[in-house]
C-alpha atoms as a PDB file:
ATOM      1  CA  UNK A   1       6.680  -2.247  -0.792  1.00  0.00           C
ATOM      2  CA  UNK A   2       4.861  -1.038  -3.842  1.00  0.00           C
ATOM      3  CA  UNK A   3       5.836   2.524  -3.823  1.00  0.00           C
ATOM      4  CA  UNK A   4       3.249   5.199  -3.003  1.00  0.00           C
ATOM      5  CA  UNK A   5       2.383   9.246  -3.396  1.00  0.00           C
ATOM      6  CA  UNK A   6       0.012  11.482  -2.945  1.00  0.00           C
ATOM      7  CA  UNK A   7      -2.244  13.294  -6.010  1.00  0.00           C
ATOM      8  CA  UNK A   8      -0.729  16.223  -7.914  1.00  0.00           C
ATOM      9  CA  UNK A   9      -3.081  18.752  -9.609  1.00  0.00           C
ATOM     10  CA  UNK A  10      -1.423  17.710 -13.350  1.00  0.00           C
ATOM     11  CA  UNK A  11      -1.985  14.274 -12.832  1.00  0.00           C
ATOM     12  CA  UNK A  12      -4.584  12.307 -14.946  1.00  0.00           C
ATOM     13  CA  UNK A  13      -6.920   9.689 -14.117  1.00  0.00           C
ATOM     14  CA  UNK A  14      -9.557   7.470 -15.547  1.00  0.00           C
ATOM     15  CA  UNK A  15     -12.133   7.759 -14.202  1.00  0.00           C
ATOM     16  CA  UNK A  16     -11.841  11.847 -13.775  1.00  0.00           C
ATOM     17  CA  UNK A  17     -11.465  12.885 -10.110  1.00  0.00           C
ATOM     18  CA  UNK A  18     -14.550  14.515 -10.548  1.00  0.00           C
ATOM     19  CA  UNK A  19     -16.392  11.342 -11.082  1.00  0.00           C
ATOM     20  CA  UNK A  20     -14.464   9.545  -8.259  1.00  0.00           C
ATOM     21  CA  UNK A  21     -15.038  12.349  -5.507  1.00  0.00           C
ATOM     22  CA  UNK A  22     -18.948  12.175  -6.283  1.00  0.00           C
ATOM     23  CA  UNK A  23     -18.775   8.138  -6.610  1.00  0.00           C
ATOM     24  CA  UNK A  24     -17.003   8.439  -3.017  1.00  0.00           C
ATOM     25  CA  UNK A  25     -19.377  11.041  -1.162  1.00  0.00           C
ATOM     26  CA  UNK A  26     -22.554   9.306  -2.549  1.00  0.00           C
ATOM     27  CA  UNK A  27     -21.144   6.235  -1.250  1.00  0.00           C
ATOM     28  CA  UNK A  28     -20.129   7.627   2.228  1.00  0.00           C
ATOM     29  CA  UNK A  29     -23.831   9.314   2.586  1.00  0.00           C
ATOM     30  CA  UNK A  30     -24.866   5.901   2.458  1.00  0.00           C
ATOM     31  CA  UNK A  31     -23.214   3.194   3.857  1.00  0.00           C
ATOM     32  CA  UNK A  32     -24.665   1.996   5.804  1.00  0.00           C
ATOM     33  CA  UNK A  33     -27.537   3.347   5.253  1.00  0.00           C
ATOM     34  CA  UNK A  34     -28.921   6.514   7.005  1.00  0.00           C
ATOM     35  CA  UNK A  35     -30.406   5.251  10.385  1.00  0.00           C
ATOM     36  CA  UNK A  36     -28.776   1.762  10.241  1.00  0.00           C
ATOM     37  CA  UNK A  37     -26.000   1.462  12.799  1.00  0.00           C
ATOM     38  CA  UNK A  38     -24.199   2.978  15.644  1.00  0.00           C
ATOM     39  CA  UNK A  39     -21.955   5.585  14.461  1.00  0.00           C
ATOM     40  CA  UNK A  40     -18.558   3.685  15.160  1.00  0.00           C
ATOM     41  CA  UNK A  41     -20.377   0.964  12.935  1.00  0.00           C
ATOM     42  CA  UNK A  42     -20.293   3.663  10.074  1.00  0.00           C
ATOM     43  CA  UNK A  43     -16.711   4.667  10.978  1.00  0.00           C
ATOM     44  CA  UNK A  44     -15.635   0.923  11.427  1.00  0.00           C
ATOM     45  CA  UNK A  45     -17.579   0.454   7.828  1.00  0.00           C
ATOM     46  CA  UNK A  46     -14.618   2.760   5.952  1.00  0.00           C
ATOM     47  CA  UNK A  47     -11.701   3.033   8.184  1.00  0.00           C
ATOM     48  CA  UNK A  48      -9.484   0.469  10.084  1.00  0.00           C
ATOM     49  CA  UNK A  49      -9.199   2.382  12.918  1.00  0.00           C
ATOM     50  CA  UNK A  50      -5.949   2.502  15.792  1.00  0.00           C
ATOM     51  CA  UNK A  51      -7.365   1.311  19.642  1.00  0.00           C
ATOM     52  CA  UNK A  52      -6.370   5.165  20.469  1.00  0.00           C
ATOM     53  CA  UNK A  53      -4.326   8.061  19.023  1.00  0.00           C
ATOM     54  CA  UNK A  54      -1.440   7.051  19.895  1.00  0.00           C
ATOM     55  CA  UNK A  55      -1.350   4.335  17.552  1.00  0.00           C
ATOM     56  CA  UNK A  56       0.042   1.538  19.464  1.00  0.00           C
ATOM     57  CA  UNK A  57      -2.767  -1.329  18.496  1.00  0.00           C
ATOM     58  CA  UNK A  58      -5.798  -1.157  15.837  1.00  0.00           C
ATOM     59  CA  UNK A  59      -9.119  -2.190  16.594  1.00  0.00           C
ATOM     60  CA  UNK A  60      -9.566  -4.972  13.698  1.00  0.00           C
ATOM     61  CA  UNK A  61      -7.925  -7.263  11.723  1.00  0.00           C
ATOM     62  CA  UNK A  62     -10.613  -7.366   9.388  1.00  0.00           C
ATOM     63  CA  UNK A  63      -9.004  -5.837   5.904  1.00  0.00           C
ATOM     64  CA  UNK A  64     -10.499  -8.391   3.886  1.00  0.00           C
ATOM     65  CA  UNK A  65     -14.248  -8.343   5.070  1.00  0.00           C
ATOM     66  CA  UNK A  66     -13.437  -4.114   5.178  1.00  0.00           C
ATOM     67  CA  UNK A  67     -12.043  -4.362   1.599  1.00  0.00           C
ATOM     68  CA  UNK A  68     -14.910  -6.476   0.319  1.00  0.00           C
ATOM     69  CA  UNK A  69     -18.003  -3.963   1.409  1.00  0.00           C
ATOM     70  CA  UNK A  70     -15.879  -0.882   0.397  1.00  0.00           C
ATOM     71  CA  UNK A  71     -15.427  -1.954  -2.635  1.00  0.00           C
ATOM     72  CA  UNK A  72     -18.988  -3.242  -3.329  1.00  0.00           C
ATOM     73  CA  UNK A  73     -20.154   0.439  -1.686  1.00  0.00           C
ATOM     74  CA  UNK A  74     -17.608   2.405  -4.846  1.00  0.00           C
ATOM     75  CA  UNK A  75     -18.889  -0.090  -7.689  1.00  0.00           C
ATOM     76  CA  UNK A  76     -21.351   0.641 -10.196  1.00  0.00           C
ATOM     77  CA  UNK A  77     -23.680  -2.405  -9.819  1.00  0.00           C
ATOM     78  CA  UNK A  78     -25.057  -2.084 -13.541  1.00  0.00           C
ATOM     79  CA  UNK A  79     -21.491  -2.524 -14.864  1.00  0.00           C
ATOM     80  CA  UNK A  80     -21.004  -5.904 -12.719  1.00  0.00           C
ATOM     81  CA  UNK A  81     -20.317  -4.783  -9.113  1.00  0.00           C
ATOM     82  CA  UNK A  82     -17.171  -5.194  -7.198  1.00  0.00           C
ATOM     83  CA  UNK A  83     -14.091  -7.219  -9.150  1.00  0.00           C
ATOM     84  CA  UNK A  84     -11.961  -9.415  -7.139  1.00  0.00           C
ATOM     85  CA  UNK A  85      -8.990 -10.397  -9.246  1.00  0.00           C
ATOM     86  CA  UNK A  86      -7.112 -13.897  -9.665  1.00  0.00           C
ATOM     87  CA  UNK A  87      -4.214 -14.133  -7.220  1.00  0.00           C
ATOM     88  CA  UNK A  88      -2.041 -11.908  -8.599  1.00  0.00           C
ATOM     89  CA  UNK A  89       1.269 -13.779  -6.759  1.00  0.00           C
ATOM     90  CA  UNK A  90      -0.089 -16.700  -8.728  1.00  0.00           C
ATOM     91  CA  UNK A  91       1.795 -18.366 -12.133  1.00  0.00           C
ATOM     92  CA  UNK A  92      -0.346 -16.937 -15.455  1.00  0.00           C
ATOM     93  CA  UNK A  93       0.048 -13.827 -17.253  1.00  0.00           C
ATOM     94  CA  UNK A  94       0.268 -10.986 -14.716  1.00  0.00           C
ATOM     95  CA  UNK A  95       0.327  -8.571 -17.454  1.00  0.00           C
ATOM     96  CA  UNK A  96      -3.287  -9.753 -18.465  1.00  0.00           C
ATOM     97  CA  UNK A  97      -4.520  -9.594 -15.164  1.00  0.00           C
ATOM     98  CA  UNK A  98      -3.253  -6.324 -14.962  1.00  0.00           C
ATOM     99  CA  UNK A  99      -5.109  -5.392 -17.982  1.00  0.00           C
ATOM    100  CA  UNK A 100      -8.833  -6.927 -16.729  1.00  0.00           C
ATOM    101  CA  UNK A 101      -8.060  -4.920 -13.919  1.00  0.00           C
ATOM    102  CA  UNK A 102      -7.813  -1.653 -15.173  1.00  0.00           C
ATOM    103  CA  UNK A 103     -10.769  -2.759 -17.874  1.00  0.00           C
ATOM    104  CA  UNK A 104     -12.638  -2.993 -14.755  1.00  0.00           C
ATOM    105  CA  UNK A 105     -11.812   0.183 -13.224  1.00  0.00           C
ATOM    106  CA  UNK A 106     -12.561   2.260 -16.307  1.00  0.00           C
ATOM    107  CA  UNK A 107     -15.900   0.603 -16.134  1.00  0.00           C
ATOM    108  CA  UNK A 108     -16.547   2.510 -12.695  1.00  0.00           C
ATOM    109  CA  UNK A 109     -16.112  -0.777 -10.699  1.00  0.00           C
ATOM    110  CA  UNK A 110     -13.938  -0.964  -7.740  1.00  0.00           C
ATOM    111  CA  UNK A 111     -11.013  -4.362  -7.625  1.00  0.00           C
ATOM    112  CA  UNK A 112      -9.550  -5.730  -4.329  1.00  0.00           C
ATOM    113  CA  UNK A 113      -6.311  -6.180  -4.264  1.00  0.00           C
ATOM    114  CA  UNK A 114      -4.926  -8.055  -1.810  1.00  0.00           C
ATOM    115  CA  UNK A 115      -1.227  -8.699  -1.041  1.00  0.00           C
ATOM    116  CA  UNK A 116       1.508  -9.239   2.137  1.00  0.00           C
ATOM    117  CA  UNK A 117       1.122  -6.319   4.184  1.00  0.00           C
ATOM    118  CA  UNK A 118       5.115  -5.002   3.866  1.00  0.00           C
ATOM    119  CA  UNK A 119       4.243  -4.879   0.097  1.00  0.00           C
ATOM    120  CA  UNK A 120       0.481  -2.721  -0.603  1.00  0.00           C
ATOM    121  CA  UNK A 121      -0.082  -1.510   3.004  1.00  0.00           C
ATOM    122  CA  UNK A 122       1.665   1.870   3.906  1.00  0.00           C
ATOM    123  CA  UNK A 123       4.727   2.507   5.621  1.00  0.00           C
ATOM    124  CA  UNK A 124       3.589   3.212   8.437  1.00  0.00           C
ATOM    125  CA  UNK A 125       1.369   0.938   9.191  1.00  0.00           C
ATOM    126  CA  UNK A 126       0.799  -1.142  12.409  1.00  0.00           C
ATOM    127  CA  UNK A 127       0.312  -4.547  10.240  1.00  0.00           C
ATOM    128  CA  UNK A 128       3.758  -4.510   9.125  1.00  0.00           C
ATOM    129  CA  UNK A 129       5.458  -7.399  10.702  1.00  0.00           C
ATOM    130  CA  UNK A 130       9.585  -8.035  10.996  1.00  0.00           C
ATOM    131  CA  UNK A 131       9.028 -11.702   9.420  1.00  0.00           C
ATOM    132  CA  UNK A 132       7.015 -10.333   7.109  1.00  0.00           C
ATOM    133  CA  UNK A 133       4.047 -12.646   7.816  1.00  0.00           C
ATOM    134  CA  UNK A 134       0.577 -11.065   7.306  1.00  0.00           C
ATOM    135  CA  UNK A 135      -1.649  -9.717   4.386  1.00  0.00           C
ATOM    136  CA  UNK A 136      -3.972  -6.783   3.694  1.00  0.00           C
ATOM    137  CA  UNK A 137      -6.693  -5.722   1.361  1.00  0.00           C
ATOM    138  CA  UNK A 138      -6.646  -2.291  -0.505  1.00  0.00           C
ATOM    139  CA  UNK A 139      -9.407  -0.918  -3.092  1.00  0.00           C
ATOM    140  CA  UNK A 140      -8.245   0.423  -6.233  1.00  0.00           C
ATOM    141  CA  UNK A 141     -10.549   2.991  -8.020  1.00  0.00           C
ATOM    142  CA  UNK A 142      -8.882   4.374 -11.135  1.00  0.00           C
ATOM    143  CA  UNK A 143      -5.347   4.170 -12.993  1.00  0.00           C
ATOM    144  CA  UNK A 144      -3.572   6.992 -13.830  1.00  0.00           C
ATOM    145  CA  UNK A 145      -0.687   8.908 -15.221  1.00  0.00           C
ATOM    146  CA  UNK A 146       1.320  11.536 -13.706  1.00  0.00           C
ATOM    147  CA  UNK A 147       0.906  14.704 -15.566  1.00  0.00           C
ATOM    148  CA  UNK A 148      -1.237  13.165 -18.025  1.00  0.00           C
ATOM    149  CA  UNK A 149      -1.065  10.283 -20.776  1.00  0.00           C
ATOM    150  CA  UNK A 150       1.948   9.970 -21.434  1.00  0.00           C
ATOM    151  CA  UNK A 151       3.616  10.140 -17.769  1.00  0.00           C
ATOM    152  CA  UNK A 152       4.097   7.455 -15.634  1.00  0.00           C
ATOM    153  CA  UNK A 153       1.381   5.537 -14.696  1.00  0.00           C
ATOM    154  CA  UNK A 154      -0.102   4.316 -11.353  1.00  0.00           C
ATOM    155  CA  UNK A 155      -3.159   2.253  -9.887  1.00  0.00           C
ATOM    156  CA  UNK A 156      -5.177   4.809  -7.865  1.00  0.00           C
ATOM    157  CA  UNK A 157      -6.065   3.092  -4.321  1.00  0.00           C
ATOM    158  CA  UNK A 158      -7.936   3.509  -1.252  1.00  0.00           C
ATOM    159  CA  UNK A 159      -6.270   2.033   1.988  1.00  0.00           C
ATOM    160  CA  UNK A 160      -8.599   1.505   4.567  1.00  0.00           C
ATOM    161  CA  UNK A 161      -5.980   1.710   7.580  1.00  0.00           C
ATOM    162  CA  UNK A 162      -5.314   5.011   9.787  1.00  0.00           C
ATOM    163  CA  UNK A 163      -2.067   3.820  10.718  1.00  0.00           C
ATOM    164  CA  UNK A 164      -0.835   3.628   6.960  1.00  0.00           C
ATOM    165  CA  UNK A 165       0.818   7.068   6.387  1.00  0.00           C
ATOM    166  CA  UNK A 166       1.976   9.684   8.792  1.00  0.00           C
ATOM    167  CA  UNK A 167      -0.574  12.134   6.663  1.00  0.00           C
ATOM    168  CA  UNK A 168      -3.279   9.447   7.857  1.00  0.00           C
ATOM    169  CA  UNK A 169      -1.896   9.331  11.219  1.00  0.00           C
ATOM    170  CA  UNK A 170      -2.193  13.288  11.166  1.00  0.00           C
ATOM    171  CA  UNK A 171      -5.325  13.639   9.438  1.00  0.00           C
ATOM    172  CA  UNK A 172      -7.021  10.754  12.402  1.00  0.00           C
ATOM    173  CA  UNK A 173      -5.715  13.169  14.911  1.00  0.00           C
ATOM    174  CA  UNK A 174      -7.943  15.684  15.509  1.00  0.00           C
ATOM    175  CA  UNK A 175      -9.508  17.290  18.945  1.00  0.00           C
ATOM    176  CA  UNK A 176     -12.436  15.206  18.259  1.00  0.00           C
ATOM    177  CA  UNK A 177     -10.530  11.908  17.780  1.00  0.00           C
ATOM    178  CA  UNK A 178      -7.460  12.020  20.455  1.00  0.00           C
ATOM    179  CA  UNK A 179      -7.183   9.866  22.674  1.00  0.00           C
ATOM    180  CA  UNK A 180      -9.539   6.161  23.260  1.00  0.00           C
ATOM    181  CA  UNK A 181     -10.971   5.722  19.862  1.00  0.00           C
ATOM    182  CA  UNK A 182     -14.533   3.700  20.937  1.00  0.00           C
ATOM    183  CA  UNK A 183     -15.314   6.436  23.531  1.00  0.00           C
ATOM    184  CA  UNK A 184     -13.796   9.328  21.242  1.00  0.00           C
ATOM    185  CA  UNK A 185     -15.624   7.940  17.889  1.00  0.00           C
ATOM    186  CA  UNK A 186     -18.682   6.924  19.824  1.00  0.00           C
ATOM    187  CA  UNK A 187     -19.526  10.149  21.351  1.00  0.00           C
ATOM    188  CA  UNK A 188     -19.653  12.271  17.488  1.00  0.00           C
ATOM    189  CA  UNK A 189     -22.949  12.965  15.554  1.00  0.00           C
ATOM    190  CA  UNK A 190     -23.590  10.279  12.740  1.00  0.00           C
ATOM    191  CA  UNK A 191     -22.893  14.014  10.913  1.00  0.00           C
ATOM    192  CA  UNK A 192     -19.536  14.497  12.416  1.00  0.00           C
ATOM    193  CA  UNK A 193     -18.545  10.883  11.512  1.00  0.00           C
ATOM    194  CA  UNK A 194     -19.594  10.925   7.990  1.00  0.00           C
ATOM    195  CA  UNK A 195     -17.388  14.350   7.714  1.00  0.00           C
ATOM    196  CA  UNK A 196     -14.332  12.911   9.317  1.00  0.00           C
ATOM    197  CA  UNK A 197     -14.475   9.589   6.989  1.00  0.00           C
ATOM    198  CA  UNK A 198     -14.607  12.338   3.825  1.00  0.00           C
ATOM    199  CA  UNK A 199     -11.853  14.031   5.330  1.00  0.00           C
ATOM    200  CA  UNK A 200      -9.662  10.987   5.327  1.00  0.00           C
ATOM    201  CA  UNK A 201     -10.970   9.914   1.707  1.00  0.00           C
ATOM    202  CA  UNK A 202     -11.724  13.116   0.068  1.00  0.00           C
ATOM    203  CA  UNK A 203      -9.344  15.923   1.986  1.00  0.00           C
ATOM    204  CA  UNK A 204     -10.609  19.312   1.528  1.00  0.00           C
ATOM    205  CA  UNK A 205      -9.130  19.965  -2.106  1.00  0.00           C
ATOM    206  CA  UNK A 206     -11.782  19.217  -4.807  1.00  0.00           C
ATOM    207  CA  UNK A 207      -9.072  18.422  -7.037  1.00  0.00           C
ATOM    208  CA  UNK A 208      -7.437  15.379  -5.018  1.00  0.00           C
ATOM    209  CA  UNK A 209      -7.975  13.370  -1.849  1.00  0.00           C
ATOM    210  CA  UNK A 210      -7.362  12.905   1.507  1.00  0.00           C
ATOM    211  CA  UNK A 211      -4.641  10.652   2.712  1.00  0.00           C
ATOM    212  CA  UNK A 212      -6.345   7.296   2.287  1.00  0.00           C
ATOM    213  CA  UNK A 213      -6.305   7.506  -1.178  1.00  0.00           C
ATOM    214  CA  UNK A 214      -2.730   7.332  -2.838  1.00  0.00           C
ATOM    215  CA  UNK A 215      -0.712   6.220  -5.911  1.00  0.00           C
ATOM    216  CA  UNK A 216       0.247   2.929  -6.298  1.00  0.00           C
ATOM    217  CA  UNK A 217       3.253   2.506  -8.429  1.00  0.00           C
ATOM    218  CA  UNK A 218       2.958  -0.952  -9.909  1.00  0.00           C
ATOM    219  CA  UNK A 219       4.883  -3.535 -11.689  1.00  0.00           C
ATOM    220  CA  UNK A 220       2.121  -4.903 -13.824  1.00  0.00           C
ATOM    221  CA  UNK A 221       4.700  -7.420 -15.756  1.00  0.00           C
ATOM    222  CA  UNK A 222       5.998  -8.869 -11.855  1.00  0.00           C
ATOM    223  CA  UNK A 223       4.060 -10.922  -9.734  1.00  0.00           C
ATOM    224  CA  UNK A 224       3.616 -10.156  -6.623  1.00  0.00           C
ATOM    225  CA  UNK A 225       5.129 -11.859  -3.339  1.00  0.00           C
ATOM    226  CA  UNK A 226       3.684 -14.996  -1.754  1.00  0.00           C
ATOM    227  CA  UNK A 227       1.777 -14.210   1.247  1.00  0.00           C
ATOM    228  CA  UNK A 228       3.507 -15.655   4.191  1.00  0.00           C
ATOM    229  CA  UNK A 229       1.005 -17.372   6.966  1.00  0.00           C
ATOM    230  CA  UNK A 230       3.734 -17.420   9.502  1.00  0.00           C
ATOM    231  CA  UNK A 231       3.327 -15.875  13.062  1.00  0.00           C
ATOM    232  CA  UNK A 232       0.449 -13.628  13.201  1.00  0.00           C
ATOM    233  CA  UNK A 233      -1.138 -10.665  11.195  1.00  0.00           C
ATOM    234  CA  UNK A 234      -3.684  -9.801   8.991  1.00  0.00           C
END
């Protein structure tokens, strides 16, 4: 599994946190757009959600779909929308399509990355199969350096699934969440959704994020693994 932490204030990004966290709420105001939708349609739109809050099953399997109108939602359309990278377990140069990626990213567009499950998904996530069979799709916003250029660097990502972390798990938890998740998420205010989905994105520091959105350690000379179609998964 790639390896994965959480945002530290002296850490440096491009684009700026700044510019992400408004990219992020603009983007969670409106999609889908005010009026359109149920409000577990809006939830369902950003978050792969567990069937309850005790996290034995999730709802979907639909990472890729999930991945695709996330990322289209954080893109700058002027600067060429969404980019969806070559198969990055694939023979060619990883390096270069490491380096289109992050051209990409600086360029305020959003790239899908999509991978087996045990290697970009979090550690605790439901997806995570003992054969190792399965895939998922994370959204990476911005690369990075901890502590600033010079310090190691990482792929900034959002990960769609609750499940993921333990801090996700946590976070999903609330008074207003526990228990079945279509009668629990049904029953808030479009306005109570749209806060909880910034709370799992955004957090409540205006100098990080919330527990969706993580470090991604990469090794941008090493391809990544096959994905295996075996058994059953995402």
């Amino acid at each position: 599994m790639i390896e994965q932490a959480y945002l530290l204030p002296a850490d440096v990004t491009i684009p700026a946190v700044a510019s992400l966290r408004t990219r992020i709420g603009a983007a969670i105001d409106n999609n889908p757009a005010p009026g359109v939708g149920s409000v577990l349609d809006r939830v369902t739109f950003w978050l792969q959600l567990p069937t309850a809050t005790t996290f034995t099953g999730m709802l979907d399997k639909l990472c890729e779909a999930r991945g695709k109108r996330v990322g289209t939602a954080l893109s700058s359309p002027g600067a060429g929308g969404l980019y969806d990278p070559a198969d990055l377990s694939a023979a060619g140069d990883i390096t270069a399509k490491w380096t289109a990626i992050s051209e990409r990213l600086h360029a305020d567009r959003a790239v899908t990355v999509k991978g087996p499950t045990d290697h970009v998904g979090g550690s605790k996530s439901l997806f995570i199969q003992s054969n190792g069979a399965g895939f998922h799709v994370i959204v990476l916003l911005a690369t990075g350096n901890d502590g600033g250029p010079g310090g190691r660097p990482f792929f900034l990502a959002f990960d769609p699934d609750v499940s993921a972390a333990t801090e996700a798990r946590q976070t999903w938890t609330t008074k207003r969440t526990v228990g079945d998740t279509v009668a629990k998420v049904s029953a808030l205010t479009h306005a109570d959704a749209i806060a909880h989905i910034k709370l799992m994105l955004l957090g409540n520091d205006p100098n990080g994020f919330g527990p969706l959105i993580r470090k991604y350690y990469v090794d941008t000379a090493a391809g990544f693994p096959a994905i295996s179609r075996a058994g059953t998964g995402q």
